[in-house]
PDB file of N, CA and C in Angstrom:
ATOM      1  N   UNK A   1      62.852-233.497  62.947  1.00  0.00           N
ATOM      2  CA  UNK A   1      63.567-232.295  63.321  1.00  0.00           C
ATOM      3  C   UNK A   1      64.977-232.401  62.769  1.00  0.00           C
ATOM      4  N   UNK A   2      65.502-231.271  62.092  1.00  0.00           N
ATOM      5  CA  UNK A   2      66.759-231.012  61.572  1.00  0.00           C
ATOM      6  C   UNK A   2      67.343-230.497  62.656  1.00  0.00           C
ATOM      7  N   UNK A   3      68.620-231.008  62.932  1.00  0.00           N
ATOM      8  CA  UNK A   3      69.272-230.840  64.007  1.00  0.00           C
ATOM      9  C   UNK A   3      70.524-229.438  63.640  1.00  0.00           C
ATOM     10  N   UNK A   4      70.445-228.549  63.980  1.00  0.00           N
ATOM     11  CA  UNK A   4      71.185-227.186  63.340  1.00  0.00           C
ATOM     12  C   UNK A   4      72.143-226.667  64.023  1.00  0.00           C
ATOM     13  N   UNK A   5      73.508-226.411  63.739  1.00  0.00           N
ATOM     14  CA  UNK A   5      74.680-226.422  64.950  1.00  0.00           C
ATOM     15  C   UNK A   5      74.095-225.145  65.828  1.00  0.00           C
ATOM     16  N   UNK A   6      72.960-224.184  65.540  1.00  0.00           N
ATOM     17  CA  UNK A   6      72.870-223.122  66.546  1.00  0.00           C
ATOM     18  C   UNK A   6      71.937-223.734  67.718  1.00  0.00           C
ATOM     19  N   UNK A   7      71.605-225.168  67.617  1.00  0.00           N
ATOM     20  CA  UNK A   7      70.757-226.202  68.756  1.00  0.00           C
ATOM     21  C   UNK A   7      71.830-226.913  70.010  1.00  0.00           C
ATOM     22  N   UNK A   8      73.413-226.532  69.197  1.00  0.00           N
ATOM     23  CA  UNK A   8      73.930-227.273  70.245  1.00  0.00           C
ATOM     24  C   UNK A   8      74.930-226.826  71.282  1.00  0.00           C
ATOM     25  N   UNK A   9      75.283-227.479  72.492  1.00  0.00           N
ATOM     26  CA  UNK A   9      75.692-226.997  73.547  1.00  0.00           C
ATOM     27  C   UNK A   9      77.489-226.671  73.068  1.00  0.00           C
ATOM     28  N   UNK A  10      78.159-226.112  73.837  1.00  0.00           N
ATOM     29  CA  UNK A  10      79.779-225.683  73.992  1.00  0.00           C
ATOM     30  C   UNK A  10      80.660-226.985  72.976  1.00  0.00           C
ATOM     31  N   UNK A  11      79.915-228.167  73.431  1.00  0.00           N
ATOM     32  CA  UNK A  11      81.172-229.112  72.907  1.00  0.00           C
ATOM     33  C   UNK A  11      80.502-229.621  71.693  1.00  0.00           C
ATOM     34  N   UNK A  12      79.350-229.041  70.953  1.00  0.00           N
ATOM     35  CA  UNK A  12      78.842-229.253  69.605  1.00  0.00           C
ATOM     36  C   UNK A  12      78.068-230.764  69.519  1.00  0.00           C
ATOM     37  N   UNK A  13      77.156-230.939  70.781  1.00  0.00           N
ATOM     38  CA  UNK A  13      76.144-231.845  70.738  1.00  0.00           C
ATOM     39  C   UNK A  13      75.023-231.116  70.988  1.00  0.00           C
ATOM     40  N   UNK A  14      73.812-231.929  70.432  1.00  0.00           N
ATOM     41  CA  UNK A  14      72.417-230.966  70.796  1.00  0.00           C
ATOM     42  C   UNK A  14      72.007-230.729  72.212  1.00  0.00           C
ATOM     43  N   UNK A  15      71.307-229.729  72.560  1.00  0.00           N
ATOM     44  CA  UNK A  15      71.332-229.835  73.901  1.00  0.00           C
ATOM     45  C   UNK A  15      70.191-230.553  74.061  1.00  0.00           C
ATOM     46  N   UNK A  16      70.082-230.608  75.576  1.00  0.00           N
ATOM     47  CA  UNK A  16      69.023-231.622  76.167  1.00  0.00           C
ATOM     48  C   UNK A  16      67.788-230.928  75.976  1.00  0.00           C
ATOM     49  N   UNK A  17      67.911-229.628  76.118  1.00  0.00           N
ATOM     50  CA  UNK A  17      66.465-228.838  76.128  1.00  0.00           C
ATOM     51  C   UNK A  17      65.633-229.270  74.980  1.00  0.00           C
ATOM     52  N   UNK A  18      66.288-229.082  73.843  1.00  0.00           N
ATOM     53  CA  UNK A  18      66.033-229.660  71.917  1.00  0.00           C
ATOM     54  C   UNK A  18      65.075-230.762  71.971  1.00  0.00           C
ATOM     55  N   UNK A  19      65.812-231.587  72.796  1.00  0.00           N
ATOM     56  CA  UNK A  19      65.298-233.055  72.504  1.00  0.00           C
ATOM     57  C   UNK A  19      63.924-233.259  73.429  1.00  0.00           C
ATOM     58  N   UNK A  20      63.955-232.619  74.659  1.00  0.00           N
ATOM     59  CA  UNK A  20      62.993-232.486  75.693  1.00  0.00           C
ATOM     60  C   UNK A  20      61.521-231.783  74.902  1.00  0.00           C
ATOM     61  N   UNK A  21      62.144-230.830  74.352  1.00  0.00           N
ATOM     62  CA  UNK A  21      60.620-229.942  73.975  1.00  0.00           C
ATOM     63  C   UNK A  21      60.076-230.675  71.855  1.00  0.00           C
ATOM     64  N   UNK A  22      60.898-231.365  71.703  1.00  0.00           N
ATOM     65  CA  UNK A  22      60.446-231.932  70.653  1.00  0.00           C
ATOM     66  C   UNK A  22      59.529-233.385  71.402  1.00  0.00           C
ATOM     67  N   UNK A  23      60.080-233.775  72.151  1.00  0.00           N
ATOM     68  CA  UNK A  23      59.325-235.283  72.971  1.00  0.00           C
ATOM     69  C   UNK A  23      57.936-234.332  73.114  1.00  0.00           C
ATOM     70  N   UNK A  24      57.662-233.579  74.506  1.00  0.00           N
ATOM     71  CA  UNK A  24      57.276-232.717  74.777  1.00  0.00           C
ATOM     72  C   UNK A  24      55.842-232.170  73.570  1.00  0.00           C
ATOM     73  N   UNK A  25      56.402-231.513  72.287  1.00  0.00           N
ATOM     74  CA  UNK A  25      55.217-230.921  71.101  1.00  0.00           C
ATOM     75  C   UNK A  25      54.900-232.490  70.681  1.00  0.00           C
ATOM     76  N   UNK A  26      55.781-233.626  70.760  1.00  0.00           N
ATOM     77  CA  UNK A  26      55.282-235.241  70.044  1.00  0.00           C
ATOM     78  C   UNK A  26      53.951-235.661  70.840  1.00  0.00           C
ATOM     79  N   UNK A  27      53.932-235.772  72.176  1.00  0.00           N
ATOM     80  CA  UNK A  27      53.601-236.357  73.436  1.00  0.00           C
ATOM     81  C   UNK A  27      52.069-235.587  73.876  1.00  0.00           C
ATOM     82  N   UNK A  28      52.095-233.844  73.223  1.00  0.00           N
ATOM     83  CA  UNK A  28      50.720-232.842  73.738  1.00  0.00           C
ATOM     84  C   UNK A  28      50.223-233.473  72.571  1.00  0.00           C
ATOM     85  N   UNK A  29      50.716-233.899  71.075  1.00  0.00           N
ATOM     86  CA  UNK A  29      49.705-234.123  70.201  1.00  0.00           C
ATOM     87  C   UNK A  29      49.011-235.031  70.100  1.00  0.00           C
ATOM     88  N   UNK A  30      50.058-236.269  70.701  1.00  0.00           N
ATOM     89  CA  UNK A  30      49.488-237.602  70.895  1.00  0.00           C
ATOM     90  C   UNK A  30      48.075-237.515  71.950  1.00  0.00           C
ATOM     91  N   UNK A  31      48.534-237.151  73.122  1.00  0.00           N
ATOM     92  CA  UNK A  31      47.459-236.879  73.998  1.00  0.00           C
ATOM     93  C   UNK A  31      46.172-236.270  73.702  1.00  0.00           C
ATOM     94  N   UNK A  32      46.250-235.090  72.897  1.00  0.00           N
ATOM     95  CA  UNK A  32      44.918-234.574  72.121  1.00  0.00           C
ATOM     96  C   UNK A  32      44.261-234.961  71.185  1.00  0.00           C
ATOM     97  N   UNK A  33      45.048-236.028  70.452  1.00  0.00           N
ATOM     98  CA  UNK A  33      44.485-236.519  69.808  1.00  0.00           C
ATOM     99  C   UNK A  33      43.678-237.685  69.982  1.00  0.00           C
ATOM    100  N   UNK A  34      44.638-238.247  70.789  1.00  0.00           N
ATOM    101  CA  UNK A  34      43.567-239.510  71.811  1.00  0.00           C
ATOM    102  C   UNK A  34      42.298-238.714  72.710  1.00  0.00           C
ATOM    103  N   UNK A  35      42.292-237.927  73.051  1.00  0.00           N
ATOM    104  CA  UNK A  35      42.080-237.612  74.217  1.00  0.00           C
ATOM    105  C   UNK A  35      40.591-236.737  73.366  1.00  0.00           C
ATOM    106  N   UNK A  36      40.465-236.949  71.838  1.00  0.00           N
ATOM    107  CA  UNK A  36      39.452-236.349  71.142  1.00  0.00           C
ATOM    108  C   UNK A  36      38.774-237.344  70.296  1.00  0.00           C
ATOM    109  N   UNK A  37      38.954-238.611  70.619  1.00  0.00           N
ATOM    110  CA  UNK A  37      38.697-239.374  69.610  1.00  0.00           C
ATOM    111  C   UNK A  37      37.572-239.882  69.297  1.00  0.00           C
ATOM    112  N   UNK A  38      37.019-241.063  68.669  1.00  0.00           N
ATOM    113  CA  UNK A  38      35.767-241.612  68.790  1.00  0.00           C
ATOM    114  C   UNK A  38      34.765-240.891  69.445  1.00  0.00           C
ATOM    115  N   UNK A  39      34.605-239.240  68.638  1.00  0.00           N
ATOM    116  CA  UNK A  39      33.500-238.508  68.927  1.00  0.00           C
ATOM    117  C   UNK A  39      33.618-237.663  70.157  1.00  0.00           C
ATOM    118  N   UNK A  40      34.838-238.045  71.165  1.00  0.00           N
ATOM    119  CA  UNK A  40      34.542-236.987  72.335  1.00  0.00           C
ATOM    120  C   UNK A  40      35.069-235.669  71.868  1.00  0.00           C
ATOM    121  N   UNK A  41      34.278-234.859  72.897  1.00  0.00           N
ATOM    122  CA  UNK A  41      34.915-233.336  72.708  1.00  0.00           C
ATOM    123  C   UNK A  41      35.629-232.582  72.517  1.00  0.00           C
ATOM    124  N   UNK A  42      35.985-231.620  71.791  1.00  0.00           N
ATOM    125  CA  UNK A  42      37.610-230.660  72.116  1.00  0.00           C
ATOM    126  C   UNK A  42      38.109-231.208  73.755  1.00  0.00           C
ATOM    127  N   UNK A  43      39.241-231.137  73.934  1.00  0.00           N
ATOM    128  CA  UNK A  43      40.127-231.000  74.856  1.00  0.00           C
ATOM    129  C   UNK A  43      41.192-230.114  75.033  1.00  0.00           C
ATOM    130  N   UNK A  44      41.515-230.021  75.960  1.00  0.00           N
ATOM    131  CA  UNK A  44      43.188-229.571  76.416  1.00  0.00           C
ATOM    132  C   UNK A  44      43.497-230.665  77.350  1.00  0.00           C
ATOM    133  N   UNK A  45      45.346-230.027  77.175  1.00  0.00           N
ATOM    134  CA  UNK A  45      46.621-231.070  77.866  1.00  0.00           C
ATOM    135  C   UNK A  45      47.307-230.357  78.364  1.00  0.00           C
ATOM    136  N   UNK A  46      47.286-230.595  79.430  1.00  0.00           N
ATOM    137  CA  UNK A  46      48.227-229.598  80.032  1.00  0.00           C
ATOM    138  C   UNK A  46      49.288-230.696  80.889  1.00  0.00           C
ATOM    139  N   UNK A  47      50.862-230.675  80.420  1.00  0.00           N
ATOM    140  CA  UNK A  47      51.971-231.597  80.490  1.00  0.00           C
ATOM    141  C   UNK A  47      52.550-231.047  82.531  1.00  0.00           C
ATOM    142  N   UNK A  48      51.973-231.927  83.797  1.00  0.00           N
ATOM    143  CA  UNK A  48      51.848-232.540  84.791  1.00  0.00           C
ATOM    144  C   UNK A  48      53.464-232.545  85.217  1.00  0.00           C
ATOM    145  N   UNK A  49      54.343-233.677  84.012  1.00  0.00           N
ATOM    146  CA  UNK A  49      55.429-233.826  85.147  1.00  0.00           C
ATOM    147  C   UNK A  49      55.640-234.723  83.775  1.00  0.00           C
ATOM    148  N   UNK A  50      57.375-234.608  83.247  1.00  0.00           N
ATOM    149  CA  UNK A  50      57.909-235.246  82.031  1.00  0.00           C
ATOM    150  C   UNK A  50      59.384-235.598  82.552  1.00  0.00           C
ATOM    151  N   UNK A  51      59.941-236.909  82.376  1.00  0.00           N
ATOM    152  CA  UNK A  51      61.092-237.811  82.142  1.00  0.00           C
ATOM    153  C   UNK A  51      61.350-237.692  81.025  1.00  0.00           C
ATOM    154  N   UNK A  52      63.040-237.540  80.696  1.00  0.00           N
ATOM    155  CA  UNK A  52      63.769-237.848  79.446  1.00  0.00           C
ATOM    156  C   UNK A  52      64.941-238.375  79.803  1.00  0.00           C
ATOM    157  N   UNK A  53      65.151-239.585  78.997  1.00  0.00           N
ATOM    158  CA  UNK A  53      66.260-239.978  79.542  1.00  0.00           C
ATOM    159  C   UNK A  53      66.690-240.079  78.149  1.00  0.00           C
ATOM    160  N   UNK A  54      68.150-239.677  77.830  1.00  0.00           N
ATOM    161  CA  UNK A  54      68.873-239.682  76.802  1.00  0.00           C
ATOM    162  C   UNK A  54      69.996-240.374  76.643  1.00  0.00           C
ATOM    163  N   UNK A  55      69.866-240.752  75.471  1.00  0.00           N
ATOM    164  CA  UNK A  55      70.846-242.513  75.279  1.00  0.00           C
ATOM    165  C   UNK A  55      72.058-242.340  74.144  1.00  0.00           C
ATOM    166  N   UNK A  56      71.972-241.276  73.705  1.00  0.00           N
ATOM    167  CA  UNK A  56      73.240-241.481  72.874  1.00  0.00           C
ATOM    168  C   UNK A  56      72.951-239.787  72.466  1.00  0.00           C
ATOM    169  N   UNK A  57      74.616-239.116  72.191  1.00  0.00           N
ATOM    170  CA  UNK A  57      74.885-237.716  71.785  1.00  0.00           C
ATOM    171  C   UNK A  57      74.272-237.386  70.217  1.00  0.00           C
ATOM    172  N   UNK A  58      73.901-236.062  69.987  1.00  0.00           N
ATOM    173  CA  UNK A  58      73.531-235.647  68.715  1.00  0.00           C
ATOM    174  C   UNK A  58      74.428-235.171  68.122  1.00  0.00           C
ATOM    175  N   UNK A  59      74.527-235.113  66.817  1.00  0.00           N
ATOM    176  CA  UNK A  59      75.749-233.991  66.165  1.00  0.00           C
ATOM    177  C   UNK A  59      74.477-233.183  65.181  1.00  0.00           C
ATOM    178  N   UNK A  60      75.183-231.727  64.982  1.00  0.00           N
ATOM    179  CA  UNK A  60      74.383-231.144  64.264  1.00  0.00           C
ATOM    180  C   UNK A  60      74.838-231.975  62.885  1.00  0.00           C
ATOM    181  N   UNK A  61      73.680-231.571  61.820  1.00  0.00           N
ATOM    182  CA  UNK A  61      73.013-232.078  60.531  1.00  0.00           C
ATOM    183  C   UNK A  61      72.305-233.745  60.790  1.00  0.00           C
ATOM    184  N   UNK A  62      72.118-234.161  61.734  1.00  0.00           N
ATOM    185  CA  UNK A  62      71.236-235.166  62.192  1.00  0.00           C
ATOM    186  C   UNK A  62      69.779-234.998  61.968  1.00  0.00           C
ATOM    187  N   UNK A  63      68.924-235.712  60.892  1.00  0.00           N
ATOM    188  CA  UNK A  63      67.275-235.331  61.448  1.00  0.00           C
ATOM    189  C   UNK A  63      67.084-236.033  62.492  1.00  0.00           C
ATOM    190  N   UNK A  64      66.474-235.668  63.118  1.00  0.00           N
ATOM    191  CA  UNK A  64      65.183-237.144  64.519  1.00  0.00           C
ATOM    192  C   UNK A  64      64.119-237.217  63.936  1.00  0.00           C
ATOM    193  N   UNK A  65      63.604-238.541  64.323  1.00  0.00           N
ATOM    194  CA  UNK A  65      62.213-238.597  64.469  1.00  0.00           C
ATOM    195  C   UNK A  65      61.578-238.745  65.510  1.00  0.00           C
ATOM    196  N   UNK A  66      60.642-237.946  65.909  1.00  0.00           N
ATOM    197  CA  UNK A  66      59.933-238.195  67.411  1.00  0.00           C
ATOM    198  C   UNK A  66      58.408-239.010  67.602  1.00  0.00           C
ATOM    199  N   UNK A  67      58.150-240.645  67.679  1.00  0.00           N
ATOM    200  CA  UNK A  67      57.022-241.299  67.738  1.00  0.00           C
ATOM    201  C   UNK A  67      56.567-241.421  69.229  1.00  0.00           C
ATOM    202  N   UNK A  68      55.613-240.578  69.746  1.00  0.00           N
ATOM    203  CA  UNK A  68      54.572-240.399  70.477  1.00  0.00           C
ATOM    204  C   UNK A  68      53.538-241.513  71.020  1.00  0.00           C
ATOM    205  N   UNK A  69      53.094-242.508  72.253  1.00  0.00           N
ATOM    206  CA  UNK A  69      51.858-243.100  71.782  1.00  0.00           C
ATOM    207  C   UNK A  69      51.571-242.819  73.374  1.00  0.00           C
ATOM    208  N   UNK A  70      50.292-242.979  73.093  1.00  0.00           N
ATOM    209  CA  UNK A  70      49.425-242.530  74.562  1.00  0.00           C
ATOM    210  C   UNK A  70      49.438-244.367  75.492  1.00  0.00           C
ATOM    211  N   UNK A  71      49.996-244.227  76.684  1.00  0.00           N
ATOM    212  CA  UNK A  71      49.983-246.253  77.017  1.00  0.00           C
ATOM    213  C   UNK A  71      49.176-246.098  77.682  1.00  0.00           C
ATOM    214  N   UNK A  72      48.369-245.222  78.298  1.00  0.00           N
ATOM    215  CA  UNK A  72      46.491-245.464  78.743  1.00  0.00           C
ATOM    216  C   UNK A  72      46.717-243.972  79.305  1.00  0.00           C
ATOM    217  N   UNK A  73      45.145-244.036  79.676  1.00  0.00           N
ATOM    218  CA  UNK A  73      44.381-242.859  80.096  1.00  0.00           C
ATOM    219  C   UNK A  73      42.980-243.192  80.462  1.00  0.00           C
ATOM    220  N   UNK A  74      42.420-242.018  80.933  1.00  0.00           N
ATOM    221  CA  UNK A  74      41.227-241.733  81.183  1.00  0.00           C
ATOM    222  C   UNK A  74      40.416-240.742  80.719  1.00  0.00           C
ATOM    223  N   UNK A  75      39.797-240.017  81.485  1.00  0.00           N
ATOM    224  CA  UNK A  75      38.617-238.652  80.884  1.00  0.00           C
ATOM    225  C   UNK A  75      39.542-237.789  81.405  1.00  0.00           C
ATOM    226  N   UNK A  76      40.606-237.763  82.721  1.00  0.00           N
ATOM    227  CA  UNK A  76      41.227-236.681  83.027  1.00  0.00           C
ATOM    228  C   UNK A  76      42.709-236.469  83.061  1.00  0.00           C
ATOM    229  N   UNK A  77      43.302-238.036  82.562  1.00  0.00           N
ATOM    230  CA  UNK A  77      45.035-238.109  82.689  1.00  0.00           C
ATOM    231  C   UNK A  77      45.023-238.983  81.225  1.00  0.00           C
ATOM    232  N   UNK A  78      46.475-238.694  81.044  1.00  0.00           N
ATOM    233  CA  UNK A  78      46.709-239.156  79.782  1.00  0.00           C
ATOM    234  C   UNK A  78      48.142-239.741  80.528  1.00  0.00           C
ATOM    235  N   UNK A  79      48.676-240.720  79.953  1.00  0.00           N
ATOM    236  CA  UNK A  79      50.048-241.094  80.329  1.00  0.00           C
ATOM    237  C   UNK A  79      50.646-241.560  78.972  1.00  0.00           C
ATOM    238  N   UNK A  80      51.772-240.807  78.592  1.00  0.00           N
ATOM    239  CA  UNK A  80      52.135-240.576  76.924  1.00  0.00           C
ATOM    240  C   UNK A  80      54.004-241.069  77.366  1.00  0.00           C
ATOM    241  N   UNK A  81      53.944-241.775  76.287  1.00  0.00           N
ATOM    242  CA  UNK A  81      55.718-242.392  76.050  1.00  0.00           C
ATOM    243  C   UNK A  81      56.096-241.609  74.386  1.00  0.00           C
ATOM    244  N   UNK A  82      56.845-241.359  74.513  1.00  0.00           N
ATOM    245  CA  UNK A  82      57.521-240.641  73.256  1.00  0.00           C
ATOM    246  C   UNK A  82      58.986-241.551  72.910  1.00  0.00           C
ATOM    247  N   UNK A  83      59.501-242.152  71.729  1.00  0.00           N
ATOM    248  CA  UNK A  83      60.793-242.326  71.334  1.00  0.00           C
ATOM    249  C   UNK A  83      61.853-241.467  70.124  1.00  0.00           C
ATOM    250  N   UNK A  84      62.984-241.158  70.273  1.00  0.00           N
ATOM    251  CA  UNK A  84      63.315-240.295  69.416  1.00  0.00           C
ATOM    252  C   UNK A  84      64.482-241.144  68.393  1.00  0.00           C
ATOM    253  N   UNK A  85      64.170-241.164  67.784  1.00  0.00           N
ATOM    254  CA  UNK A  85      65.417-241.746  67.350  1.00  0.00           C
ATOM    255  C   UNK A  85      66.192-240.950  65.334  1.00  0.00           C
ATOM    256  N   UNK A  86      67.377-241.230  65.527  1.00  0.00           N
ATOM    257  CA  UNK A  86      68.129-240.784  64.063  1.00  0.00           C
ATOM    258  C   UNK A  86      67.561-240.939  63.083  1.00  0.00           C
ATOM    259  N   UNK A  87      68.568-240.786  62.335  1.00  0.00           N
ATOM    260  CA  UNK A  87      68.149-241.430  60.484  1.00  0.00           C
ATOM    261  C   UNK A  87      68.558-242.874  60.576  1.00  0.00           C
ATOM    262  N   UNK A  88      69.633-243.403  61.301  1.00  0.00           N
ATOM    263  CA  UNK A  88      70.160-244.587  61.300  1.00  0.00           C
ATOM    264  C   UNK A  88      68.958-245.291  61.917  1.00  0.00           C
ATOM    265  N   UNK A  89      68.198-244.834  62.791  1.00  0.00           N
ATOM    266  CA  UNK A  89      67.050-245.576  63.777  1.00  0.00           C
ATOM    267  C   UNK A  89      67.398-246.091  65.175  1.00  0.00           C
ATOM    268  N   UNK A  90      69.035-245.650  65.651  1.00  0.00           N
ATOM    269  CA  UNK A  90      69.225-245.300  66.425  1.00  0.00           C
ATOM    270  C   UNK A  90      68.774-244.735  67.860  1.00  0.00           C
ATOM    271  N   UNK A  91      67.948-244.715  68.595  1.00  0.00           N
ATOM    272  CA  UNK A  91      67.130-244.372  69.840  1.00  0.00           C
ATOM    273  C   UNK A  91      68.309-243.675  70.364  1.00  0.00           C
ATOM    274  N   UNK A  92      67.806-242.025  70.802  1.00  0.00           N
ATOM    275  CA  UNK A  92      68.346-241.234  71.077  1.00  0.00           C
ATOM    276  C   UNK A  92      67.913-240.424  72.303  1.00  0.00           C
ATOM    277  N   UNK A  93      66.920-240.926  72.246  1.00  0.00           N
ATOM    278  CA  UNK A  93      65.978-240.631  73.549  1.00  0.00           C
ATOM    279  C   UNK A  93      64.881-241.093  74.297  1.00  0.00           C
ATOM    280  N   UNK A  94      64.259-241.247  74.798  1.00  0.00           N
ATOM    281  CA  UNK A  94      63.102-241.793  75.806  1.00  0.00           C
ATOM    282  C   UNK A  94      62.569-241.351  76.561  1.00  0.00           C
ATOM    283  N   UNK A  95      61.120-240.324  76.338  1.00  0.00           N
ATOM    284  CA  UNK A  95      60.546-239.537  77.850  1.00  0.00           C
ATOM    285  C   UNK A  95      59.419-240.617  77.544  1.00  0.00           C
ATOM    286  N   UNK A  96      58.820-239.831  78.764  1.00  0.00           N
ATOM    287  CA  UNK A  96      57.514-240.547  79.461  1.00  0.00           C
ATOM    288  C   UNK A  96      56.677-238.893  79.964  1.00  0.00           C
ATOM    289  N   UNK A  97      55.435-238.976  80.349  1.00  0.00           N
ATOM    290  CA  UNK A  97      54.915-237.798  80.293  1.00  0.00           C
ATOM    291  C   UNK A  97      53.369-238.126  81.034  1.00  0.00           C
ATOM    292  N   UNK A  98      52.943-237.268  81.669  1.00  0.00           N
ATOM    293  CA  UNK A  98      51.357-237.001  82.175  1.00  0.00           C
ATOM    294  C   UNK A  98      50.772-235.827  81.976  1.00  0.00           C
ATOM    295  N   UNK A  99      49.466-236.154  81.350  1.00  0.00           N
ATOM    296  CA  UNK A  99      48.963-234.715  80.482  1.00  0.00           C
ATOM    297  C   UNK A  99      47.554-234.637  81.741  1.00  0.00           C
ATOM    298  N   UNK A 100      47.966-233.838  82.092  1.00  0.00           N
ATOM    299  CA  UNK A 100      46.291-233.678  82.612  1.00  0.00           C
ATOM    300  C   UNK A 100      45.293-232.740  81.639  1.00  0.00           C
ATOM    301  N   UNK A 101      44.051-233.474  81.219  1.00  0.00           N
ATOM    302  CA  UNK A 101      42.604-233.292  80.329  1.00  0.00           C
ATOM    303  C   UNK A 101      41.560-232.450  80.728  1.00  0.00           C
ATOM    304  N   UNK A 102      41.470-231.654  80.181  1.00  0.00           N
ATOM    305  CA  UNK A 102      40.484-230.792  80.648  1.00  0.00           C
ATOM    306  C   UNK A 102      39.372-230.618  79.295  1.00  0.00           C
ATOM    307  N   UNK A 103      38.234-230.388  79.254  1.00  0.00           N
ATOM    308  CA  UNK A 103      37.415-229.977  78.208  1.00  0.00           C
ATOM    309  C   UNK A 103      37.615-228.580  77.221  1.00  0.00           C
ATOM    310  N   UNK A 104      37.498-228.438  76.397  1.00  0.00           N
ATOM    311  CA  UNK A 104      38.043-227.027  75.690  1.00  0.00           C
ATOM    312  C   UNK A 104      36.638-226.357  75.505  1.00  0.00           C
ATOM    313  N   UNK A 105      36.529-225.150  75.951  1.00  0.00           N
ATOM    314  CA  UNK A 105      35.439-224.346  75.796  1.00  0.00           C
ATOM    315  C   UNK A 105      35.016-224.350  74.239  1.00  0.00           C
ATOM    316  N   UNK A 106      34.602-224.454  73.674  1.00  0.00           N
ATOM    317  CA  UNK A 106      33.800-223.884  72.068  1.00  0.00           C
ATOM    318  C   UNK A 106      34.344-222.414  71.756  1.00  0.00           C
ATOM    319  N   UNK A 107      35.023-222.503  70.720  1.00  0.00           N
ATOM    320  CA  UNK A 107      35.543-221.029  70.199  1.00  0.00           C
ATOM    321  C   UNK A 107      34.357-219.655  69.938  1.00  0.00           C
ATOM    322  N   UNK A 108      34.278-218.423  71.019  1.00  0.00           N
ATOM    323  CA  UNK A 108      33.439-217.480  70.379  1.00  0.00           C
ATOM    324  C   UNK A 108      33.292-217.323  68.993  1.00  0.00           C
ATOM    325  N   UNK A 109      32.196-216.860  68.528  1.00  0.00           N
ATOM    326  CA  UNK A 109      31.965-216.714  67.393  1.00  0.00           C
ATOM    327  C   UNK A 109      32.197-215.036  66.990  1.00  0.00           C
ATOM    328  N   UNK A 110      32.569-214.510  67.759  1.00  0.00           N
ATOM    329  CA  UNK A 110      31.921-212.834  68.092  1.00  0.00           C
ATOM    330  C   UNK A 110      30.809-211.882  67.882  1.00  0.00           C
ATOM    331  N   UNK A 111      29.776-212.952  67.481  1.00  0.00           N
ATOM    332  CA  UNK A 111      28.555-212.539  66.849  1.00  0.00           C
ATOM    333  C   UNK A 111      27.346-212.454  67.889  1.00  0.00           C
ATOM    334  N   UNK A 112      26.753-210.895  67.973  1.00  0.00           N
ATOM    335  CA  UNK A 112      25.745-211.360  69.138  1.00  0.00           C
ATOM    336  C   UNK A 112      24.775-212.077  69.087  1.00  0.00           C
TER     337      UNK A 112
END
């Protein structure tokens, strides 16, 4: 993520929201993707209850990178850690996350 001065708060750091919903899109993919693997079914994730704790200020023209990994689960919870960090490699952030799993219906075809 390119960090863009229209992302940041009054005193020209990114806001917290930015960093929350990038953990957040890192953390639903990780989960679906685990959560589809070795042959099981479509799924959904639906994000339970998310921690971010943030460790150092952004300035706009900063990229992040946001690495995602699922630290266990089951057939119906996923429990997902996300790290964010600069170009320097810097750690800029730290959530934690619970996806609750549900099965994904099969897409209509619209054909009778």
């Amino acid at each position: 993520m390119h960090v863009d001065e229209r992302f940041t708060n009054p005193v020209g750091i990114l806001q917290g929201g930015f960093l929350a919903a990038l953990c957040d899109s890192a953390m639903g993919a990780s989960s679906i993707t685990w959560a589809t693997g070795e042959g099981r079914p479509p799924a959904r994730a639906a994000n339970a209850e998310m921690k971010v704790s943030f460790m150092k200020s952004v300035q706009p023209g900063t990229t992040l990178t946001c690495t995602a990994t699922v630290v266990s689960g089951g057939s119906r919870v996923a429990f997902v850690e996300a790290d964010v960090v600069d170009s320097d490699g810097n750690r800029v952030a730290r959530a934690s996350s619970t996806y609750l799993l549900s099965p994904r219906p099969a897409p209509e075809t619209g054909r009778p």
